[in-house]
Protein backbone atom coordinates (compact mmCIF):
# COMPACT_ATOMS: atom_id res chain seq x y z
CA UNK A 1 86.66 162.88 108.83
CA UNK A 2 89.69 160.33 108.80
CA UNK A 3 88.91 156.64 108.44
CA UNK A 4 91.32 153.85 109.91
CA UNK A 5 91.34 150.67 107.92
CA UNK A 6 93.56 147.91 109.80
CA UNK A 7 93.98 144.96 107.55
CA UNK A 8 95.45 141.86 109.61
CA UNK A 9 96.71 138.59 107.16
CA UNK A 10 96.79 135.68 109.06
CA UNK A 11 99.33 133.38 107.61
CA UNK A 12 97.88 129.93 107.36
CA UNK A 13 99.74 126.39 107.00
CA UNK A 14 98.54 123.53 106.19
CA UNK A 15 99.83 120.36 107.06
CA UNK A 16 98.57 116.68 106.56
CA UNK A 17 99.88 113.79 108.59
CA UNK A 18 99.06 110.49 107.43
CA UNK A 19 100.10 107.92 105.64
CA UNK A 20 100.34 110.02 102.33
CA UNK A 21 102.21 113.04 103.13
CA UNK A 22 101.67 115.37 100.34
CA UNK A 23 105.32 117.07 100.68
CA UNK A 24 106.67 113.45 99.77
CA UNK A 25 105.08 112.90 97.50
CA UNK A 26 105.73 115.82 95.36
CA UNK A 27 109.43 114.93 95.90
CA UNK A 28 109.77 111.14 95.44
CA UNK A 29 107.63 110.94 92.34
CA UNK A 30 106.73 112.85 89.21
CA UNK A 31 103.33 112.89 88.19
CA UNK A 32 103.42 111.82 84.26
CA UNK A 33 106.45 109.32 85.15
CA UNK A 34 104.05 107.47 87.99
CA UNK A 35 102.18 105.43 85.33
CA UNK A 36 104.89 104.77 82.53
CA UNK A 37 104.75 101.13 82.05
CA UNK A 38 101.20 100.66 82.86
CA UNK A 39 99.03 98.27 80.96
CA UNK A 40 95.19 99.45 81.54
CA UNK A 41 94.80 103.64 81.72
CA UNK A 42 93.97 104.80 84.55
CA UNK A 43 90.59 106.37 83.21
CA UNK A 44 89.81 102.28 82.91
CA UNK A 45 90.94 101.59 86.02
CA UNK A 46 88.84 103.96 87.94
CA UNK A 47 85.84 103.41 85.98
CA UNK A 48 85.79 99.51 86.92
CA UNK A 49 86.89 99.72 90.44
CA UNK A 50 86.92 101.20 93.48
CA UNK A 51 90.55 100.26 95.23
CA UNK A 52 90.72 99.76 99.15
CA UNK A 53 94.22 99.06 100.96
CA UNK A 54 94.09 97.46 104.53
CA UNK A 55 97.02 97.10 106.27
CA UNK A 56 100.35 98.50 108.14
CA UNK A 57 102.42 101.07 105.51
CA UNK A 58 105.52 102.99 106.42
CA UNK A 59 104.81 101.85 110.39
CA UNK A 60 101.15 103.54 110.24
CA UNK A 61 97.54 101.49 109.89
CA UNK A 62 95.68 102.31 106.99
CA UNK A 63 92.26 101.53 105.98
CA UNK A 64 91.66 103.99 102.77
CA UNK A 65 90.36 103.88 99.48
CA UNK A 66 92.92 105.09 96.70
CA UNK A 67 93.40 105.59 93.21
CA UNK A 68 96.02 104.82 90.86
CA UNK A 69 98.57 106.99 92.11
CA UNK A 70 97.67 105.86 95.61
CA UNK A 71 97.88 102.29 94.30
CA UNK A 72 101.49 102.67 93.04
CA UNK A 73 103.30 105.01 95.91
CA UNK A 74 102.05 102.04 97.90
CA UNK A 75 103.12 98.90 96.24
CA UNK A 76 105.67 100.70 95.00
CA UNK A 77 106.90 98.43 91.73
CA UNK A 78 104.77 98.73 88.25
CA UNK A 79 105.27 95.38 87.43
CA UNK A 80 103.64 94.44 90.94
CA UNK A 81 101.05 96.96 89.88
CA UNK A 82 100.15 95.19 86.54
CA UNK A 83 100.07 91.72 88.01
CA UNK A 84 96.91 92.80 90.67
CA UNK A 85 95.59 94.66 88.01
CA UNK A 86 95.44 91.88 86.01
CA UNK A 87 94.00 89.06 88.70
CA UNK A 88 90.89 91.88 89.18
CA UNK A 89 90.35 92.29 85.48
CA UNK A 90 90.19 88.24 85.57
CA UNK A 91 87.86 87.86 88.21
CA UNK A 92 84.52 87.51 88.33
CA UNK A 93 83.31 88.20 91.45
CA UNK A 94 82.12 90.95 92.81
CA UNK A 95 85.76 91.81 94.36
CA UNK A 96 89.22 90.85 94.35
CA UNK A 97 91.39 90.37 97.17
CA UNK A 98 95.00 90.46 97.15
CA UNK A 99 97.24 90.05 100.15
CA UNK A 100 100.73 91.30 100.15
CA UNK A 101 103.57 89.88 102.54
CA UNK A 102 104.45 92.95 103.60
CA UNK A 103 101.24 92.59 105.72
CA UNK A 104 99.02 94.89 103.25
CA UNK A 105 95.55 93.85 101.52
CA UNK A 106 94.09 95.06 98.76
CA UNK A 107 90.68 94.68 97.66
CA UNK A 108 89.44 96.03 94.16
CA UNK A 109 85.67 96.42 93.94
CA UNK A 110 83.83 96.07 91.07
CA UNK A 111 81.70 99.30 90.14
């Protein structure tokens, strides 16, 4: 008795198309260098707020919640970073708005 076994890989790609491409971001930006020069963790940040970004980036509309990393790749200077940071950690309200003139808004909501 002869038994035939046909195996068959399928080769399988994925690819994401958005406004956070993951091949990009894997080039442009090392993971442990993103948050050098931050002033809150980012185990504080997350725990206090959940951060939305509204808006036009890189030519595309976005309306996405984000983290930290998210948060950076998209304003794109720490210092920038650490001023919002520092109006939501201020306020009292249940969220914080902040509009950038680039057209983009983001809104940090309190947990």
């Amino acid at each position: 008795m002869v038994i035939k076994i046909k195996v068959v890989y399928l080769h399988h790609q994925t690819r994401t198309t958005g406004a956070f491409s993951r091949k990009i971001e894997s080039e442009t930006m090392n993971t442990q260098s993103i948050y050098n020069g931050l002033d809150y963790t980012t185990k504080e940040i997350n725990r206090n707020f959940k951060i939305k970004v509204n808006g036009i980036v890189n030519g595309k509309k976005v309306n996405v919640l984000v983290g930290v990393s998210g948060l950076i790749k998209i304003v794109g200077d720490i210092k920038l970073v650490n001023r919002l940071l520092k109006r939501a950690f201020n306020c009292y309200g249940d969220k914080e708005v902040c509009k950038l003139r680039r057209g983009v808004k983001i809104t940090f909501y309190y947990q």
